[in-house]
N, C-alpha and C. Protein backbone atom coordinates (compact mmCIF):
# COMPACT_ATOMS: atom_id res chain seq x y z
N UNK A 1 -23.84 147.14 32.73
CA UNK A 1 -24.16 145.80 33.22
C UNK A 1 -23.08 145.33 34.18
N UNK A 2 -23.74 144.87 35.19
CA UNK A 2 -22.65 144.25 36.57
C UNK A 2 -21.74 143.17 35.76
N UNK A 3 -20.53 142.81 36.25
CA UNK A 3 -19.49 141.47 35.31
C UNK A 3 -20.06 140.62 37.06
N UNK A 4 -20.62 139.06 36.90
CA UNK A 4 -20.88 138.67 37.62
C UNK A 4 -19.59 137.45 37.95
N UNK A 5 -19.56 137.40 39.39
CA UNK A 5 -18.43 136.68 39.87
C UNK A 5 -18.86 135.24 39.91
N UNK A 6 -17.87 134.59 38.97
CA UNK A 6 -17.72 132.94 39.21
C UNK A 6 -16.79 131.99 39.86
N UNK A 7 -16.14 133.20 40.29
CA UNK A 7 -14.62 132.51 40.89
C UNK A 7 -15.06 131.34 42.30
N UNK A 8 -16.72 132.04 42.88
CA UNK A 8 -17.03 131.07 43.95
C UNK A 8 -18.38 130.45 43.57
N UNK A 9 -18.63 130.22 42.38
CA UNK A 9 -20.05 129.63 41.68
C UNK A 9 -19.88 127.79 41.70
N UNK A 10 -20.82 126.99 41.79
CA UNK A 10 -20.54 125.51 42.22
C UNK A 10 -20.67 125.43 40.32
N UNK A 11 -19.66 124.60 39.72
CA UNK A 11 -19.19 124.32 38.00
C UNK A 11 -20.02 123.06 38.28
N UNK A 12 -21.24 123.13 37.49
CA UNK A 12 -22.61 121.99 37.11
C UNK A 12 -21.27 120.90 36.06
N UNK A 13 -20.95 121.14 35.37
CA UNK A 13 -20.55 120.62 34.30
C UNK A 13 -19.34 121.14 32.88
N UNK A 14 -18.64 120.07 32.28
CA UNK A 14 -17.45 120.76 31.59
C UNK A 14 -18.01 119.75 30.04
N UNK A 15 -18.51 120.62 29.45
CA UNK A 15 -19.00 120.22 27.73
C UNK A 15 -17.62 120.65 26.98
N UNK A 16 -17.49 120.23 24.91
CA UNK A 16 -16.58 119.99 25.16
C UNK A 16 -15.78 121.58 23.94
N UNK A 17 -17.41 122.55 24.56
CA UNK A 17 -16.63 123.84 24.58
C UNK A 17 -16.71 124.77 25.82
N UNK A 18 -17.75 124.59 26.78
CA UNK A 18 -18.25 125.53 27.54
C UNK A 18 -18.17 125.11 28.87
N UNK A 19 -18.20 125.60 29.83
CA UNK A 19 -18.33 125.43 31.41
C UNK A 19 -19.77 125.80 31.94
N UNK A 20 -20.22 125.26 32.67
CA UNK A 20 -21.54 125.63 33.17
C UNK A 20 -21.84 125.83 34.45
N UNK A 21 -21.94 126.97 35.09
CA UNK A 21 -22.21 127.01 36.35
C UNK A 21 -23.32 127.63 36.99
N UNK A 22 -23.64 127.40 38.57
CA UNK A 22 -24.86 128.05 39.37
C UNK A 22 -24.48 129.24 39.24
N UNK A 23 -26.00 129.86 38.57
CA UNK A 23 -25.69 131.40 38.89
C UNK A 23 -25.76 132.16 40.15
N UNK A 24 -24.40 132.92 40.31
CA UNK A 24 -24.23 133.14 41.49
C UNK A 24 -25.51 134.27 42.13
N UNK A 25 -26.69 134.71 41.33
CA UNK A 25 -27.05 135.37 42.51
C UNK A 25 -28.99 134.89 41.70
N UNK A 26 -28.96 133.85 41.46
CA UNK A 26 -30.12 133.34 41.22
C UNK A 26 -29.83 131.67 40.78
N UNK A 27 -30.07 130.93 42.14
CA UNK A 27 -29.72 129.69 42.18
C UNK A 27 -31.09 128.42 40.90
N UNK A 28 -31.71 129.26 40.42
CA UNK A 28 -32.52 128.32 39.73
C UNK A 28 -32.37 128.63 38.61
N UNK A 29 -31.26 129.57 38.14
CA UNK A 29 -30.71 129.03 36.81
C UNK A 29 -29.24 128.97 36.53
N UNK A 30 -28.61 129.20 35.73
CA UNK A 30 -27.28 128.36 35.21
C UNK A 30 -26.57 129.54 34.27
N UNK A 31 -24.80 129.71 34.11
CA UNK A 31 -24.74 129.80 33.40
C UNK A 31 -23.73 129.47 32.56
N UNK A 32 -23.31 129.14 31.32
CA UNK A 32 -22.32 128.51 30.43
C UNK A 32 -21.79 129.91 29.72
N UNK A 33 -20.55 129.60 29.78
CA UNK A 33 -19.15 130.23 29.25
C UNK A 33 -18.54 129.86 28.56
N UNK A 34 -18.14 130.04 27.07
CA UNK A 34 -17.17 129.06 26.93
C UNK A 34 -15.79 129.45 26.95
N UNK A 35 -14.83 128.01 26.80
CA UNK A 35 -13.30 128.42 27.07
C UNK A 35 -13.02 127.90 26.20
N UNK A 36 -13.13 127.70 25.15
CA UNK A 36 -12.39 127.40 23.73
C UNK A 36 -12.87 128.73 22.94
N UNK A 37 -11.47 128.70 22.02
CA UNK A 37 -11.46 129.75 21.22
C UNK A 37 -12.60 129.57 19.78
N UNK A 38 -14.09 129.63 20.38
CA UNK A 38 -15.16 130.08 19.93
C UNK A 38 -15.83 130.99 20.40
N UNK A 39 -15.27 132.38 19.55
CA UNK A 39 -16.13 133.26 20.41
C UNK A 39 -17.85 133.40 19.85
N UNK A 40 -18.20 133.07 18.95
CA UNK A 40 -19.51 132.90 17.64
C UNK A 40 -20.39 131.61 18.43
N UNK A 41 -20.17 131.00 19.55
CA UNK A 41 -20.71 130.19 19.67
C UNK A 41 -22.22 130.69 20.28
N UNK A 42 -21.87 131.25 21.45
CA UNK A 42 -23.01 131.80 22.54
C UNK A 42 -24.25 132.48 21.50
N UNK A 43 -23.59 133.64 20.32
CA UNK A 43 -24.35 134.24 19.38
C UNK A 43 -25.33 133.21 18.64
N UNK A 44 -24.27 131.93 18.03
CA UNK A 44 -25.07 131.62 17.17
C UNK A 44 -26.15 130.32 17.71
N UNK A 45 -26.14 129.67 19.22
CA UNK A 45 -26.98 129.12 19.96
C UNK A 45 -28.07 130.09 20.03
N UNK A 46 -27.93 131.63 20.56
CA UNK A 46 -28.95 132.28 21.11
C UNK A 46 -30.03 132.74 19.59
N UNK A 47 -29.50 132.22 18.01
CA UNK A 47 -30.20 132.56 17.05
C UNK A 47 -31.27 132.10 17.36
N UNK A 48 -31.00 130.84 17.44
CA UNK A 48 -31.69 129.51 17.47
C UNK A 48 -33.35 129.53 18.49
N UNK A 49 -32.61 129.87 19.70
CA UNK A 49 -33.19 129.83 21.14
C UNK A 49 -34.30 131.18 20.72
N UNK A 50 -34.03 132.44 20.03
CA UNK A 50 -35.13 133.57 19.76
C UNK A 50 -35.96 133.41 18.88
N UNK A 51 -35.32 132.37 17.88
CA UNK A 51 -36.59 132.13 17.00
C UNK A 51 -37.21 130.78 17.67
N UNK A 52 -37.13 130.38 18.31
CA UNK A 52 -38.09 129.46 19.06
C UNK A 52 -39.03 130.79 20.02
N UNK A 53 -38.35 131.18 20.90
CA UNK A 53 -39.45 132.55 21.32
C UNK A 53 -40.11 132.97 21.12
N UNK A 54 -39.75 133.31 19.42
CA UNK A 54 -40.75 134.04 18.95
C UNK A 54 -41.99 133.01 18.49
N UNK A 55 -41.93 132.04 18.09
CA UNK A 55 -43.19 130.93 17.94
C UNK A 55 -43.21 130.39 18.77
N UNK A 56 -43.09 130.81 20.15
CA UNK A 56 -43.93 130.44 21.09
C UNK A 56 -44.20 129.21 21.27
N UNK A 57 -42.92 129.00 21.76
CA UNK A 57 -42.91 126.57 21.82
C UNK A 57 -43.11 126.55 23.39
N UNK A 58 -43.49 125.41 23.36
CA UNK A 58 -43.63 125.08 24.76
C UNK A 58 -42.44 124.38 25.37
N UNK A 59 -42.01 125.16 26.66
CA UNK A 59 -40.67 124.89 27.04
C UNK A 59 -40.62 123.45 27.91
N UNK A 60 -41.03 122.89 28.25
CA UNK A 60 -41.98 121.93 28.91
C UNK A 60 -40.51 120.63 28.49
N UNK A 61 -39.63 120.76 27.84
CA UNK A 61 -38.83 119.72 27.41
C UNK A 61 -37.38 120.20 27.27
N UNK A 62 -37.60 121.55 27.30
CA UNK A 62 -36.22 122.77 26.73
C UNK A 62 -35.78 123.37 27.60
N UNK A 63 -34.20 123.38 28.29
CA UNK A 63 -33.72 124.58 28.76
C UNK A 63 -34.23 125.92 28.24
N UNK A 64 -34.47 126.99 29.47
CA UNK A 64 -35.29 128.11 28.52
C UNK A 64 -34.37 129.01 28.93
N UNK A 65 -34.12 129.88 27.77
CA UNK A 65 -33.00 131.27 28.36
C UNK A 65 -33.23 132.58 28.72
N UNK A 66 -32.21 132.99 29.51
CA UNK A 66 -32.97 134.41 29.84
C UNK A 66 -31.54 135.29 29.15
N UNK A 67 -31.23 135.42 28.43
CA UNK A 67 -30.26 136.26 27.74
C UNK A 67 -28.73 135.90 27.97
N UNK A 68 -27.74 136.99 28.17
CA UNK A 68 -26.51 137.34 28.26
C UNK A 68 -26.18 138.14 29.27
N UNK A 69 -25.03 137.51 29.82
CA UNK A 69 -24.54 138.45 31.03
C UNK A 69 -23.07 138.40 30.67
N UNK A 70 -22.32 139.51 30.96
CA UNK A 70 -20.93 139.50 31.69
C UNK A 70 -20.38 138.85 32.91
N UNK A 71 -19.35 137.76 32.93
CA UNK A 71 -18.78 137.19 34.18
C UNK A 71 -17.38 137.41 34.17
N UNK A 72 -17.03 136.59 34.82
CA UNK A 72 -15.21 137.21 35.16
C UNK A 72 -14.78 135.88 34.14
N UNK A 73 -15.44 135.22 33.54
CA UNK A 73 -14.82 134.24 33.48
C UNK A 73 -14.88 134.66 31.34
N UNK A 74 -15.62 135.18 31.11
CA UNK A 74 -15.56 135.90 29.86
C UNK A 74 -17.42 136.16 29.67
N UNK A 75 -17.92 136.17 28.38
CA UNK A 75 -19.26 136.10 28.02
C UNK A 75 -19.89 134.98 28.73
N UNK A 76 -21.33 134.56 29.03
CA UNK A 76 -22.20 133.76 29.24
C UNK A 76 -23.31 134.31 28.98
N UNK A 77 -24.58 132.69 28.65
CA UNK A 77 -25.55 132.79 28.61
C UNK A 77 -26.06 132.19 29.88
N UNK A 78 -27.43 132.61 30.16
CA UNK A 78 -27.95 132.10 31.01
C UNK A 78 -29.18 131.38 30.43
N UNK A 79 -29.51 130.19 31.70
CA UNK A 79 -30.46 129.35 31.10
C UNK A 79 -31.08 128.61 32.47
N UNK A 80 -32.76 127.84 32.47
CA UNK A 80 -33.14 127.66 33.16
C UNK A 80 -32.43 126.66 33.72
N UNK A 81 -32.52 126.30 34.91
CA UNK A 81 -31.74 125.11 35.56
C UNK A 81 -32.67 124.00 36.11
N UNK A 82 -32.27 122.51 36.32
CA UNK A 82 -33.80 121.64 36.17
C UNK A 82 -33.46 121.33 37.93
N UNK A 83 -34.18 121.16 38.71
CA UNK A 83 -34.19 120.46 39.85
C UNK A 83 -35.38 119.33 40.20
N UNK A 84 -34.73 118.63 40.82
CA UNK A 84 -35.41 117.60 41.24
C UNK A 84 -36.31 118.28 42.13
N UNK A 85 -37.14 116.75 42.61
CA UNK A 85 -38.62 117.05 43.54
C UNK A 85 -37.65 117.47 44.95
N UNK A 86 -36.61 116.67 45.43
CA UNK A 86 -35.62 116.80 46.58
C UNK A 86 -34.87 117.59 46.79
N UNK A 87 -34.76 118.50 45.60
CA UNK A 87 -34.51 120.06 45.72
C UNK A 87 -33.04 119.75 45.29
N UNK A 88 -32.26 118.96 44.44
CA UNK A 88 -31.48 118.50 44.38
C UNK A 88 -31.20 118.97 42.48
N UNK A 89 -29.99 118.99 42.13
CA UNK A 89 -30.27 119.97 40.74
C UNK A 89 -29.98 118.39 40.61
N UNK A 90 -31.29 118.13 39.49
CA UNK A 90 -31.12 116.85 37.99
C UNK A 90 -29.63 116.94 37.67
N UNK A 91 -29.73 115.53 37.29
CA UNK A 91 -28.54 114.71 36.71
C UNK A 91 -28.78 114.78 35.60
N UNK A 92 -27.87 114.17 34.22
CA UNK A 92 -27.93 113.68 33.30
C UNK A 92 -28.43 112.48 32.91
N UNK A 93 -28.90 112.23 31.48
CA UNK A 93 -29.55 110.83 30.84
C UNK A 93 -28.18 110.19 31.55
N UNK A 94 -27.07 110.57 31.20
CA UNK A 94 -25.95 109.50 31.06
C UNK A 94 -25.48 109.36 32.25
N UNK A 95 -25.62 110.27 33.08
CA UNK A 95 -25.51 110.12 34.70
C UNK A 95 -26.29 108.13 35.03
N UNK A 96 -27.22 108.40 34.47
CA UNK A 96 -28.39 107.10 34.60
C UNK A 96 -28.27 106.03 34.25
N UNK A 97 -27.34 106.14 32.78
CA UNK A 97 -27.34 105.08 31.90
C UNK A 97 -26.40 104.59 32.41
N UNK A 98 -25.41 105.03 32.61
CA UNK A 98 -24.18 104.08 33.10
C UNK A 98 -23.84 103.28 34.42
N UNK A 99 -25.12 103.53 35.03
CA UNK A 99 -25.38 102.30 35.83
C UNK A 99 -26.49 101.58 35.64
N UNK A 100 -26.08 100.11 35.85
CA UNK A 100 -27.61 99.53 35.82
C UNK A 100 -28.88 99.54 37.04
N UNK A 101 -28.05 100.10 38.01
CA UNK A 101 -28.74 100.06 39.21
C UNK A 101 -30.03 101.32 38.80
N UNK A 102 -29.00 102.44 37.95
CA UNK A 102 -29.74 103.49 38.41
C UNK A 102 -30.59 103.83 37.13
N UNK A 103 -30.57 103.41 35.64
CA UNK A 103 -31.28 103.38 34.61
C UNK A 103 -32.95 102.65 34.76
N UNK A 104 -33.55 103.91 34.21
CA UNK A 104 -34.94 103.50 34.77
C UNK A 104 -35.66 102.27 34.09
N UNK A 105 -36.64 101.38 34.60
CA UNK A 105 -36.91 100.12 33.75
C UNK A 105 -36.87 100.62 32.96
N UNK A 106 -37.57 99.57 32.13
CA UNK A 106 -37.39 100.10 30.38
C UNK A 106 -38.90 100.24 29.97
N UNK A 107 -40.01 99.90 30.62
CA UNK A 107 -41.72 100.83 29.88
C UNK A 107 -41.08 102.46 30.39
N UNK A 108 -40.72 102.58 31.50
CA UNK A 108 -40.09 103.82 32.32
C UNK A 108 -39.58 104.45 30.90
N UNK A 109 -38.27 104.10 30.41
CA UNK A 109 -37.87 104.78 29.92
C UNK A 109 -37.77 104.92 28.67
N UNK A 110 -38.35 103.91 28.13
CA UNK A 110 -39.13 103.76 26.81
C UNK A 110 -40.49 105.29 26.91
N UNK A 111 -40.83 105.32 27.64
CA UNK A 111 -42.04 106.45 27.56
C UNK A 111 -41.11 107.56 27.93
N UNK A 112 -39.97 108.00 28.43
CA UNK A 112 -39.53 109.37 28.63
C UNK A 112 -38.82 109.40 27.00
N UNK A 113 -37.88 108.35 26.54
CA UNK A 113 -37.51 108.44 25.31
C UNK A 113 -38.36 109.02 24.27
N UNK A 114 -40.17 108.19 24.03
CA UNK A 114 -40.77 108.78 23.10
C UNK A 114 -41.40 110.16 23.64
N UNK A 115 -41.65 110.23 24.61
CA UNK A 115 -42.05 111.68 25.31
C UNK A 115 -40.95 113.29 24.57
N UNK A 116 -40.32 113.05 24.93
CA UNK A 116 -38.51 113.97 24.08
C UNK A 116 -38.87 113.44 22.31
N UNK A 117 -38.94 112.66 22.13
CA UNK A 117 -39.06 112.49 20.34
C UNK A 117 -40.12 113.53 19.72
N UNK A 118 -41.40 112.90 20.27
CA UNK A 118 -42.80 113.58 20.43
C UNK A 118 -42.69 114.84 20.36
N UNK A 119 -42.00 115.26 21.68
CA UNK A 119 -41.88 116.76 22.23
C UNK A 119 -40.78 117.81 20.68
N UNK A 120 -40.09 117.26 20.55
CA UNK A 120 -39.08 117.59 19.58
C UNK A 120 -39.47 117.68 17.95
N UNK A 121 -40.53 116.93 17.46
CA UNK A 121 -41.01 116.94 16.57
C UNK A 121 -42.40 117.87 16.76
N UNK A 122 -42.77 117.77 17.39
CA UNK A 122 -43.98 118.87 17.76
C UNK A 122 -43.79 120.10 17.61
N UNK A 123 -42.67 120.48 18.68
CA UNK A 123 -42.38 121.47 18.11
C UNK A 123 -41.08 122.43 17.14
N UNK A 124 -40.75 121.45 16.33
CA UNK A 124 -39.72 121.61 15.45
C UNK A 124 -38.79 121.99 16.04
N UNK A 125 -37.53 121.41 17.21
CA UNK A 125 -36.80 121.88 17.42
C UNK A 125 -35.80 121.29 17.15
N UNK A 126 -34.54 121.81 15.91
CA UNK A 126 -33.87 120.65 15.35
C UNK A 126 -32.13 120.78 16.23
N UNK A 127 -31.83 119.91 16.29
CA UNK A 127 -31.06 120.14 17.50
C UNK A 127 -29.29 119.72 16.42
N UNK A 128 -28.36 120.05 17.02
CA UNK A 128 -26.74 119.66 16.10
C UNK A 128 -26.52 118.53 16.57
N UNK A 129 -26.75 117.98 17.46
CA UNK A 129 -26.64 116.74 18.24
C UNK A 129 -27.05 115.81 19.64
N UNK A 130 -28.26 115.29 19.19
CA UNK A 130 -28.62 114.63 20.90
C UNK A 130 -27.70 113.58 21.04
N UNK A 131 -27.33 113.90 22.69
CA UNK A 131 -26.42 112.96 23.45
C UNK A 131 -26.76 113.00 24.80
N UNK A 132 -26.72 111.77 25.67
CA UNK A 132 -26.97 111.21 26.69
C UNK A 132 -26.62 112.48 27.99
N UNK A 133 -25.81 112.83 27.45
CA UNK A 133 -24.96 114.04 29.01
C UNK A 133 -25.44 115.83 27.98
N UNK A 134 -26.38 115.70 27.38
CA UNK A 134 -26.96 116.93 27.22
C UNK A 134 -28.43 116.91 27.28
N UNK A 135 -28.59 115.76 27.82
CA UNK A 135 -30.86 115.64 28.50
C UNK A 135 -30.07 115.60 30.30
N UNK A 136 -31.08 116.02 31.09
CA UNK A 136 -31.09 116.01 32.28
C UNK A 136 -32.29 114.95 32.35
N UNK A 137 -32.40 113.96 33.53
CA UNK A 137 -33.41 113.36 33.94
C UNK A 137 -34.26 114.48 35.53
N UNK A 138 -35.12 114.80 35.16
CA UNK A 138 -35.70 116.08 36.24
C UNK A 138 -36.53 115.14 37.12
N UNK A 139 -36.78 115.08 37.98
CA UNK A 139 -37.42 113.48 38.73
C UNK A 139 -38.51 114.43 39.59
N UNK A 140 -39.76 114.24 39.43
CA UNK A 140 -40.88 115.19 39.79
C UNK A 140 -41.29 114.60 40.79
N UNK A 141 -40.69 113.02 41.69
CA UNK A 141 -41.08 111.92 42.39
C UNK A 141 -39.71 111.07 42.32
N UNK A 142 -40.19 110.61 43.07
CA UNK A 142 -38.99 108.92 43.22
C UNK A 142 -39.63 108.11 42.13
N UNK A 143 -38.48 107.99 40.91
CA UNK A 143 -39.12 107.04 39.97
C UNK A 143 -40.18 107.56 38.60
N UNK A 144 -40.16 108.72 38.49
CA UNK A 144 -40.97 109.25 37.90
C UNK A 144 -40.37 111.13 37.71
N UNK A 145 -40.57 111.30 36.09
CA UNK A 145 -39.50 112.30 35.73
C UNK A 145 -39.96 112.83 34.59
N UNK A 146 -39.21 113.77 34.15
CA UNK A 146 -39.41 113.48 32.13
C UNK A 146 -37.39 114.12 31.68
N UNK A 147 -36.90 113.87 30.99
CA UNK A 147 -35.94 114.24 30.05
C UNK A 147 -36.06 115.77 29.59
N UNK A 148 -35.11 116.29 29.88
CA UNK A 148 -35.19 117.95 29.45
C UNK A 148 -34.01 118.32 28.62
N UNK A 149 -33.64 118.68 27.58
CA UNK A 149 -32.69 118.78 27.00
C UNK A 149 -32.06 120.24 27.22
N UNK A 150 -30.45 120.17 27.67
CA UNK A 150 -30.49 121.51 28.25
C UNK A 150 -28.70 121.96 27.48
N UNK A 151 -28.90 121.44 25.95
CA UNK A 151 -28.12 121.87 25.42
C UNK A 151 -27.28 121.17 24.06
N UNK A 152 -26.83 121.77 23.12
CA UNK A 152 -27.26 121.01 21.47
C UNK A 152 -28.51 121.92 20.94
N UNK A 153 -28.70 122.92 21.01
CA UNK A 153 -29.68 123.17 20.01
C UNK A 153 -29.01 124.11 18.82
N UNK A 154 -29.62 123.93 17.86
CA UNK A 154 -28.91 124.50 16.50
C UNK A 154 -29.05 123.28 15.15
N UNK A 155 -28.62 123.94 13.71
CA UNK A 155 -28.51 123.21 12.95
C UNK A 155 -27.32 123.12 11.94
N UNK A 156 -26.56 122.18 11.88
CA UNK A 156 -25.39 122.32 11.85
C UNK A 156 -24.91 121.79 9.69
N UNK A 157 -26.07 121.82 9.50
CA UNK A 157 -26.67 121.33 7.86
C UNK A 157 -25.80 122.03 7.34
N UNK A 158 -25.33 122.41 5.60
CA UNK A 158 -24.67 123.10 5.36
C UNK A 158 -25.66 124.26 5.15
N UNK A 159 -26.96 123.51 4.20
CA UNK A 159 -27.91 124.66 3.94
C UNK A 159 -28.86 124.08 4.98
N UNK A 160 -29.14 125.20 6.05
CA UNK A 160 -29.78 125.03 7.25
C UNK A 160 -31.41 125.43 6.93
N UNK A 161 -32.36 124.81 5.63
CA UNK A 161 -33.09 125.46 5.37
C UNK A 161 -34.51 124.51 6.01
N UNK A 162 -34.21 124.04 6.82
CA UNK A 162 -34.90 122.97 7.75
C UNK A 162 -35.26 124.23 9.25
N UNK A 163 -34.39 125.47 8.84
CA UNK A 163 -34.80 126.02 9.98
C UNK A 163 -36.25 127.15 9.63
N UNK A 164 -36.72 126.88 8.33
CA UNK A 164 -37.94 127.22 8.03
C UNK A 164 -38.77 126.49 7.18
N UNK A 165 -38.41 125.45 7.39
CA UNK A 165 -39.81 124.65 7.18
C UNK A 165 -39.97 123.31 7.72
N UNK A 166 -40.88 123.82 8.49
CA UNK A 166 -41.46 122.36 9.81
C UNK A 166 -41.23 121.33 8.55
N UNK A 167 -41.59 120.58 7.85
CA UNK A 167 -42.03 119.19 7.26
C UNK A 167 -40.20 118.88 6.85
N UNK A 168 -39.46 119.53 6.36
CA UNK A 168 -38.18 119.26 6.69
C UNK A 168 -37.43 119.21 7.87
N UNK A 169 -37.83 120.35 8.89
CA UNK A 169 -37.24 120.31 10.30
C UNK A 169 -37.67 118.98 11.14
N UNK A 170 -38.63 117.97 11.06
CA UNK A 170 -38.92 117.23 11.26
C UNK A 170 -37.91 116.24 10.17
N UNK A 171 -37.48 115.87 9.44
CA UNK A 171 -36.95 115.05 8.49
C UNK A 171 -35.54 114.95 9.32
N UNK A 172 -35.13 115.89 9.55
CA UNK A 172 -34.11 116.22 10.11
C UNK A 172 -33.94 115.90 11.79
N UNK A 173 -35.17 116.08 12.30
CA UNK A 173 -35.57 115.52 13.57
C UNK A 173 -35.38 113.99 13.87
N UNK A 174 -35.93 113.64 12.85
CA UNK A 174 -35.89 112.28 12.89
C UNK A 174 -34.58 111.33 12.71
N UNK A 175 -33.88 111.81 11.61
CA UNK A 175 -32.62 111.33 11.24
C UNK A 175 -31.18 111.42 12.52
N UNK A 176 -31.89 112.62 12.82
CA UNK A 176 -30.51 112.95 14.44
C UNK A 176 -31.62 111.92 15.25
N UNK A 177 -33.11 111.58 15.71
CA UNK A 177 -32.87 110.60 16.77
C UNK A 177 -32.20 109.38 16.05
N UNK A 178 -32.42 108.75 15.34
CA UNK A 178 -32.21 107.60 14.50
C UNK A 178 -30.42 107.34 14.99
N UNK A 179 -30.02 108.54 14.91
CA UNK A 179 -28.40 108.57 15.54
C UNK A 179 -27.84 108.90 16.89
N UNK A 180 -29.02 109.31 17.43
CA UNK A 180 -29.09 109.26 18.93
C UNK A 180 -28.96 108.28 19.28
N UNK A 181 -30.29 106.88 19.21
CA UNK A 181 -30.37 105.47 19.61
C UNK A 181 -29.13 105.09 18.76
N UNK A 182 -28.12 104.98 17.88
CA UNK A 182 -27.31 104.55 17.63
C UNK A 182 -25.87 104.22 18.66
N UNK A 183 -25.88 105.99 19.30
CA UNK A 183 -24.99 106.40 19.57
C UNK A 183 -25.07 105.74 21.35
N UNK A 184 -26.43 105.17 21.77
CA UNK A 184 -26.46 105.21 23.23
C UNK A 184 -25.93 103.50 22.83
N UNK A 185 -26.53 102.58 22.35
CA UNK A 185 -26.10 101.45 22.23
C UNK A 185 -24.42 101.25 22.28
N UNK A 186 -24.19 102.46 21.40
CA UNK A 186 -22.67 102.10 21.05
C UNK A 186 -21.53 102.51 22.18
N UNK A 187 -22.52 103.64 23.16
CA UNK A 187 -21.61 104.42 24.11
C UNK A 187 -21.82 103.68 25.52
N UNK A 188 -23.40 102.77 25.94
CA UNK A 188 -23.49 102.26 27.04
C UNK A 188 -24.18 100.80 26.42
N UNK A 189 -23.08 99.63 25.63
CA UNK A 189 -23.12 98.49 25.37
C UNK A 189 -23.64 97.36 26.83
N UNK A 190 -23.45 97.77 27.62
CA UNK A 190 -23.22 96.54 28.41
C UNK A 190 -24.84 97.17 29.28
N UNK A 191 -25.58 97.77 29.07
CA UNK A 191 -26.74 98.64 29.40
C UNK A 191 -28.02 97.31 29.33
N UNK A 192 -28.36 96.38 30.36
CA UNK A 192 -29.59 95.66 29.29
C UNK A 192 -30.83 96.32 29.15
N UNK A 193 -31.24 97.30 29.73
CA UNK A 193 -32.33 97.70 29.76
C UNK A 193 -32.52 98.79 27.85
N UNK A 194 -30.93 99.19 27.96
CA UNK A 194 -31.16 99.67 26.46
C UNK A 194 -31.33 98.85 25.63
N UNK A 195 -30.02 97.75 26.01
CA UNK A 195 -30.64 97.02 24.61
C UNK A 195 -31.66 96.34 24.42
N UNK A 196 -32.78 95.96 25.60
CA UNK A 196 -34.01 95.67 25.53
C UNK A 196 -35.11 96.56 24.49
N UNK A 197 -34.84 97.95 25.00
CA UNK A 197 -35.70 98.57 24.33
C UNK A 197 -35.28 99.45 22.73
N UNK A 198 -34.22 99.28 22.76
CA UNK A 198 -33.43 100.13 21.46
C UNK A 198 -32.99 98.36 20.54
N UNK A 199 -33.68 97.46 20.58
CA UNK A 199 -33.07 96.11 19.94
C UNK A 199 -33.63 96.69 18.58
C-alpha cells in the first residue's frame, strides 16, 4: 500500500484527538489521523462504521467510510467529505451557531434538528457524543441544507449492549440528544434563535 503524502494536504479541522485533512489524491473525501497517543482509536470507530455496513443504513445523514490508508503523518481513515451546492466544502453546525447573522431561522432549523434525531433513531446509530463542530451544515441551495454528522460515532456505555438491540439503542439515542440540546444552550447562550426553539 502507497504511504500517502500530507505534508501539502489543506487540514479541514483539529478535533480533540485527530487531524482531518483533504485527501490528497481524491478531493471528495477526507482523511483523519490521530496525534494523541491513541493508537485503538481509528480500530475501534471503524467497529462501529462495519456494523452499520453490514445493515445496510442509509448514509443520507452519516459520514460514509471507505477504509484505511497509510500517510506520512501516521494511520488514517478515510471518509466521505460534504460539499456545498457552491462547490465549497460544508461548514460546521457550530461554524453557524455562533453567529447570529449566520444561524438558520428557527422553523429552518428546528426541521434540520428533528430531521438528524429522526434520521438517528431510524436507523440506530448510537453515537459517544453529539456536538455542534461534529454535524456539518451541507447547503444543497442558499438557505436550504440538511446536517450530516461526520464524526462521534461509537458507544462509550460500560456495557455497550445497546449495540444490539435497536429498542435500547434508541433509549440511548435519545438520552445523548436530550444532552446535545443541553449542551448547545449552554455552549451558544447568547444564540436567540436557539433559545427560541430549544426553550
Amino acid at each position: 500500500m502507497n504511504t500517502l503524502d500530507l505534508t501539502k494536504s489543506r487540514l479541514l479541522g483539529k478535533g480533540s484527538s485527530r487531524l482531518c485533512y483533504v485527501h490528497p489524491e481524491d478531493s471528495s473525501k477526507c482523511i483523519k489521523v490521530t496525534y494523541t497517543d491513541n493508537p485503538g482509536l481509528n480500530a475501534e470507530e471503524m467497529k462501529y462504521y462495519r456494523r452499520h455496513l453490514r445493515h445496510g443504513i442509509s448514509w443520507e445523514m452519516l459520514a460514509r467510510p471507505y477504509g484505511t490508508v497509510d500517510t506520512t503523518l501516521g494511520p488514517g481513515v478515510v471518509f466521505s467529505l460534504a460539499y456545498d451546492f457552491d462547490g465549497r466544502i460544508s461548514k460546521t453546525l457550530a461554524h453557524y451557531l455562533a453567529s447570529d447573522d449566520l444561524t438558520p431561522a428557527a422553523p429552518q432549523l428546528t426541521a434540520l434538528l428533528g430531521k438528524l434525531k429522526s434520521y438517528l433513531l431510524r436507523e440506530c446509530i448510537v453515537v459517544r457524543e453529539l456536538k455542534a463542530d461534529n454535524l456539518v451544515y451541507q447547503l444543497s441551495a442558499p438557505n436550504r441544507g440538511r446536517l450530516v454528522l461526520i464524526d462521534g460515532i461509537g458507544n462509550n456505555q460500560l456495557l455497550p449492549i445497546a449495540n444490539y438491540i435497536d429498542r435500547l439503542a434508541r433509549k440511548v439515542i435519545s438520552r445523548k440528544w436530550e444532552k446535545f440540546e443541553r449542551h448547545l444552550l449552554e455552549d451558544y447562550p447568547d444564540n436567540p434563535v436557539l433559545r427560541e426553539i430549544l426553550k
